[in-house]
C-alpha atoms as a PDB file:
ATOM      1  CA  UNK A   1     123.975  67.364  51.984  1.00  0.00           C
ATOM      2  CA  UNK A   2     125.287  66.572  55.346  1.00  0.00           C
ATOM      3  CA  UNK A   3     128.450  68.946  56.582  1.00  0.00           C
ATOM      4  CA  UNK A   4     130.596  68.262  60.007  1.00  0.00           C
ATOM      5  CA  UNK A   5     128.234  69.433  62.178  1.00  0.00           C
ATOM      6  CA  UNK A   6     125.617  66.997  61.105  1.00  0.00           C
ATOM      7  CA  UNK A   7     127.984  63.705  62.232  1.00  0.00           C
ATOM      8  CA  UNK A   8     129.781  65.641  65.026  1.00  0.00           C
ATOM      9  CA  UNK A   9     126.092  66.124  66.626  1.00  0.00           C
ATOM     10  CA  UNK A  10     125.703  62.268  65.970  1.00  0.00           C
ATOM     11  CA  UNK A  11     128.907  61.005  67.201  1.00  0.00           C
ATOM     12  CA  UNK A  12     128.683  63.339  70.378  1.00  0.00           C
ATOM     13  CA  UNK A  13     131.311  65.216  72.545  1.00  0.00           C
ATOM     14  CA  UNK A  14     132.991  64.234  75.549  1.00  0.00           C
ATOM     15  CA  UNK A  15     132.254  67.939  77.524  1.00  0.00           C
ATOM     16  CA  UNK A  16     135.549  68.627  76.655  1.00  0.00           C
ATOM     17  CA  UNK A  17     135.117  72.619  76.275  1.00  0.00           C
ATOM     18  CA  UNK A  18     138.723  73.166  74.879  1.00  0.00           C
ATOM     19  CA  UNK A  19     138.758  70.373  73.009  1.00  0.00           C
ATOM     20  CA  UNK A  20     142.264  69.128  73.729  1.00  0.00           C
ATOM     21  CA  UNK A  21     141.264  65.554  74.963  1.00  0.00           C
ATOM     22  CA  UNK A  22     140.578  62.568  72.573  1.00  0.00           C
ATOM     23  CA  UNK A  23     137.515  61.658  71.662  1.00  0.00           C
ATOM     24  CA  UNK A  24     136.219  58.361  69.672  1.00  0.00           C
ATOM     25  CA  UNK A  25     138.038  58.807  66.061  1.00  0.00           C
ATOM     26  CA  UNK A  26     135.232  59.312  63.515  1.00  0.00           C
ATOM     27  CA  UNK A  27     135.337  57.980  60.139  1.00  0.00           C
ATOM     28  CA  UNK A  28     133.832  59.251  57.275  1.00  0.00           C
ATOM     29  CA  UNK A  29     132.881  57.549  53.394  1.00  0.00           C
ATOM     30  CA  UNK A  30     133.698  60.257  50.976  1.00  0.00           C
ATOM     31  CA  UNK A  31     132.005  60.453  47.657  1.00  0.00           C
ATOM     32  CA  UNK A  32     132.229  62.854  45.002  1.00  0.00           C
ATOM     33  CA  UNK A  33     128.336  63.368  43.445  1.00  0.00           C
ATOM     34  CA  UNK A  34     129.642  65.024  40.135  1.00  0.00           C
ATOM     35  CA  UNK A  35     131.653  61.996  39.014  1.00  0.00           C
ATOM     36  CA  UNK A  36     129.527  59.237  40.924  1.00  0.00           C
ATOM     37  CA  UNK A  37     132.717  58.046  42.238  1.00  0.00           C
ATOM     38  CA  UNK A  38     134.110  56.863  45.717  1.00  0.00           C
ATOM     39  CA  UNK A  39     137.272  59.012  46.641  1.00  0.00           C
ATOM     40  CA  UNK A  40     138.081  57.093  49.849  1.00  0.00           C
ATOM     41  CA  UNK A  41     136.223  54.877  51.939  1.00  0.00           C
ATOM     42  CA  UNK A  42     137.550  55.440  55.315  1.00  0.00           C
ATOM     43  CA  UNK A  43     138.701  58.976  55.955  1.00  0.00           C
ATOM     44  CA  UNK A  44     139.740  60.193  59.254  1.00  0.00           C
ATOM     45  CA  UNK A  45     138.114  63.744  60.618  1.00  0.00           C
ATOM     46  CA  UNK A  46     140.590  65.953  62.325  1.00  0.00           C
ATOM     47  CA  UNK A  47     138.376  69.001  63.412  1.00  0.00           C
ATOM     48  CA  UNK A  48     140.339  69.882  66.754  1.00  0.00           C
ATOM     49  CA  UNK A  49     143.161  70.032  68.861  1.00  0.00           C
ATOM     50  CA  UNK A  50     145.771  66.841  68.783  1.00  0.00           C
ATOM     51  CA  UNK A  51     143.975  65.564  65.829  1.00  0.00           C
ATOM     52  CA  UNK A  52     144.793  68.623  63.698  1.00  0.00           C
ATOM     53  CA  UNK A  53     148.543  69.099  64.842  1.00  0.00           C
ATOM     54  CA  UNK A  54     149.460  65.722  64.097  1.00  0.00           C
ATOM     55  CA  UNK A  55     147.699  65.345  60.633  1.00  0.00           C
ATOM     56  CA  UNK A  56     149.530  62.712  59.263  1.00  0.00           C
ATOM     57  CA  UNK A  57     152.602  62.666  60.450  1.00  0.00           C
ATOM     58  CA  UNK A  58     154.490  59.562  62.136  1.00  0.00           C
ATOM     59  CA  UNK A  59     152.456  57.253  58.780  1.00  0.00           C
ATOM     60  CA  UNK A  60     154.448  55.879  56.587  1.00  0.00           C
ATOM     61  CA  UNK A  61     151.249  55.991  53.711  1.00  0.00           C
ATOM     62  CA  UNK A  62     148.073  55.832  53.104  1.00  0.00           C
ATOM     63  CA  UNK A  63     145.868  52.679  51.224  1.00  0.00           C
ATOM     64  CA  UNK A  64     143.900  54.305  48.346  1.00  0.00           C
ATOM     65  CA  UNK A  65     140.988  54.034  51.024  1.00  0.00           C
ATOM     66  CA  UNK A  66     142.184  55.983  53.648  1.00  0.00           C
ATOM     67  CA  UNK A  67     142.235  60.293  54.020  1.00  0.00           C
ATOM     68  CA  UNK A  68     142.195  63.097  56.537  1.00  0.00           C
ATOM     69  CA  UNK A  69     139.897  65.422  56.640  1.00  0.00           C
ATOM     70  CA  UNK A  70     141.141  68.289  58.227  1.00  0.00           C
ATOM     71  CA  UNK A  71     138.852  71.468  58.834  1.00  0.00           C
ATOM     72  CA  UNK A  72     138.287  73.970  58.811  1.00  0.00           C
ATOM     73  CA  UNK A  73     141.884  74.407  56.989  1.00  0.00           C
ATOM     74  CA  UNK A  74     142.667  76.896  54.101  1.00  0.00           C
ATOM     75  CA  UNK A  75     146.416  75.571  54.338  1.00  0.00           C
ATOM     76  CA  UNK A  76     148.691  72.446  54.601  1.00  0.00           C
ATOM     77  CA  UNK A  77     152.600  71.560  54.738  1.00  0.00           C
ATOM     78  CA  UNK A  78     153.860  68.085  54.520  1.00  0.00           C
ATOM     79  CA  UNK A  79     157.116  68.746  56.615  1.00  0.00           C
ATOM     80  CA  UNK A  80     158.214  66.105  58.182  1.00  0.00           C
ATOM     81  CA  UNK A  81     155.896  63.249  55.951  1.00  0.00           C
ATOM     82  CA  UNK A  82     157.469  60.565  54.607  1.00  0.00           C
ATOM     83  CA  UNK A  83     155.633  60.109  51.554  1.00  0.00           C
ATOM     84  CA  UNK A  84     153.173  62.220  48.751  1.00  0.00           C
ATOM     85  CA  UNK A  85     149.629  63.014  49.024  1.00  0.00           C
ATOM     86  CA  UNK A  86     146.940  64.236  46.621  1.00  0.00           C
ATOM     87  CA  UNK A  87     145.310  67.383  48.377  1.00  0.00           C
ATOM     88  CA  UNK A  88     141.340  68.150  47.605  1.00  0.00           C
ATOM     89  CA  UNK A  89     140.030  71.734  48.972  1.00  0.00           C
ATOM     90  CA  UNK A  90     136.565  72.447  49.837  1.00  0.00           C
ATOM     91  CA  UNK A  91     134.554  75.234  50.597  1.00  0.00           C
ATOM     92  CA  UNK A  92     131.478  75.451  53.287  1.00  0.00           C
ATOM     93  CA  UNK A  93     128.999  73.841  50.673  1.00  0.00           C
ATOM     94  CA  UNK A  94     131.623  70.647  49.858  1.00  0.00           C
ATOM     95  CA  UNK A  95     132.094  71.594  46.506  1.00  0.00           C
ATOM     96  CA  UNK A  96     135.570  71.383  45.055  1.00  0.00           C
ATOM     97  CA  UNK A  97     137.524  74.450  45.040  1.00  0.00           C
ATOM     98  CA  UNK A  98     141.171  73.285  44.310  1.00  0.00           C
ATOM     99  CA  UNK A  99     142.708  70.007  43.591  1.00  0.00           C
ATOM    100  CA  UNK A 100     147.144  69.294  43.985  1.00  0.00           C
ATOM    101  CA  UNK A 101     148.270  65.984  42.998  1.00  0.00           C
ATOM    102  CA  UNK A 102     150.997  64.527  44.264  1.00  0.00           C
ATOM    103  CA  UNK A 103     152.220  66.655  46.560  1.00  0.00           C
ATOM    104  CA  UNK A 104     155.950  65.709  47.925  1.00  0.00           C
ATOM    105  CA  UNK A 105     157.225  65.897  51.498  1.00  0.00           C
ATOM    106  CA  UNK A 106     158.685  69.451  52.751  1.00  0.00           C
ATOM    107  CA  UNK A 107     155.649  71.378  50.770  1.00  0.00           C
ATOM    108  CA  UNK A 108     153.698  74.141  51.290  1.00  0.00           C
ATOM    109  CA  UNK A 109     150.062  74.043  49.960  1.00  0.00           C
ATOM    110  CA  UNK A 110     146.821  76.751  50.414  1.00  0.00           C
ATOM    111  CA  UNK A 111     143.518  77.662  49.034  1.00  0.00           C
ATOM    112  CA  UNK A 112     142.551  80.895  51.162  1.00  0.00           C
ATOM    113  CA  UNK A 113     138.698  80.659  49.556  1.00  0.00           C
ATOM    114  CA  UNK A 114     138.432  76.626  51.272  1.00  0.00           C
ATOM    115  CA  UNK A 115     136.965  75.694  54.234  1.00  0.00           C
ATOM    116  CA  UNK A 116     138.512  72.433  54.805  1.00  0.00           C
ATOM    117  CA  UNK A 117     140.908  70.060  53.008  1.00  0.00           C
ATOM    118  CA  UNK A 118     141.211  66.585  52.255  1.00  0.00           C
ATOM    119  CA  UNK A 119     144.339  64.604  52.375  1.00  0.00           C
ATOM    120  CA  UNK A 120     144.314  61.493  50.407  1.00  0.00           C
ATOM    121  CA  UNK A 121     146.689  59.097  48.631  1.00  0.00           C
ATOM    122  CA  UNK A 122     148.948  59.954  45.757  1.00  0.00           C
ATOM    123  CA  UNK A 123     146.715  59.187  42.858  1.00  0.00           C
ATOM    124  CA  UNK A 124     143.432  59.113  44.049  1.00  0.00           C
ATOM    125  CA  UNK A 125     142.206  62.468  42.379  1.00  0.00           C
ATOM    126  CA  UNK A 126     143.229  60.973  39.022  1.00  0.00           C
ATOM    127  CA  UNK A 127     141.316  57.885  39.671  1.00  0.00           C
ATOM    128  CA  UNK A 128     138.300  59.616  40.789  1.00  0.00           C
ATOM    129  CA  UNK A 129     138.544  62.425  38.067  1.00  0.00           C
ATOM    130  CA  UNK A 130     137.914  65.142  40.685  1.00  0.00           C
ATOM    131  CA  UNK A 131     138.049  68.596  39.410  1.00  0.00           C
ATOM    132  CA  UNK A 132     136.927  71.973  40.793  1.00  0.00           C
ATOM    133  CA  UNK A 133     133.497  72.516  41.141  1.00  0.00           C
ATOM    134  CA  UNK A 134     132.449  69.294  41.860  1.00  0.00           C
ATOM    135  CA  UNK A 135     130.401  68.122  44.682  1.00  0.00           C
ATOM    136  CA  UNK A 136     131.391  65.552  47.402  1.00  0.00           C
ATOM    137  CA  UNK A 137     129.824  63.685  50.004  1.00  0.00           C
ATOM    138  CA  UNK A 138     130.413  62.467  53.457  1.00  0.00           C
ATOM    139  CA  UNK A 139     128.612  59.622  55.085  1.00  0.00           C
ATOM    140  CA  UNK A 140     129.355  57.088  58.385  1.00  0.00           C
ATOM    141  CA  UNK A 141     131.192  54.558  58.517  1.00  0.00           C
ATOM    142  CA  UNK A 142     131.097  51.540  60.726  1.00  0.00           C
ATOM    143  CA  UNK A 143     133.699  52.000  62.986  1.00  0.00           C
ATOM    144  CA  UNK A 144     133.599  47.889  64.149  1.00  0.00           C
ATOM    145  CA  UNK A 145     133.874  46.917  60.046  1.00  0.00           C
ATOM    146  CA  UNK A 146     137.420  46.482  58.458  1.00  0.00           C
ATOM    147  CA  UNK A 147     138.642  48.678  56.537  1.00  0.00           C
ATOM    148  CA  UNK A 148     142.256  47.787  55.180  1.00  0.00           C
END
């Protein structure tokens, strides 16, 4: 199973040592093994600076396709979001640790025992059936294919 480091090493740094500049946005496929289902097909990776702070705020949704991958993260609020989001926690090994559905703006949400979390669109854990314990997936995306 691939983890961050695997596509980060792929996609390659800009020197950056701080990690405060932009770099190309990387775009995951995320599958959950368990359930042989597709959770979202184009999920954003926020793994430092800018990326991380703004999460999703500013959108005004998400298409069933689209996520945030935020990491590592044991904790997220949705202060300031305009709309719900279905929240899957993961630990080090990508196996499901905690699932919240439909979680309204001006929230507070944390699993201390996750690495990293995934913020997808309201509904997408009941149409995947994702449930602790199970195992998910990351793979590339083609950044030049369209994805809405």
């Amino acid at each position: 199973m691939k983890g961050i480091d695997h596509w980060i090493n792929l996609w390659g740094s800009n020197g950056d040592k701080h990690g405060d500049h932009e770099r190309p946005d990387l775009r995951l496929k995320v599958s959950n093994l368990s359930r042989e289902t597709v959770i979202a097909g184009c999920v954003e990776v926020a793994d430092r600076g800018p990326k991380r702070r703004k999460g999703l705020l500013g959108r005004e949704g998400l298409s069933a396709e689209e996520g945030l991958w935020i990491l590592p993260c044991e904790a997220v609020h949705t202060f300031g979001m305009q709309f719900s989001i279905d929240l899957i926690y993961l630990d080090r090994n990508n196996r499901v640790k905690k699932v919240r559905t439909d979680v309204p703006p001006f929230r507070l949400s944390a699993c201390l025992s996750a690495h990293s979390v995934l913020e997808l669109a309201p509904g997408t854990i009941s149409r995947t059936q994702t449930r602790p314990g199970d195992r998910i997936e990351f793979s590339a995306v083609d950044l030049y294919s369209d994805h809405e």
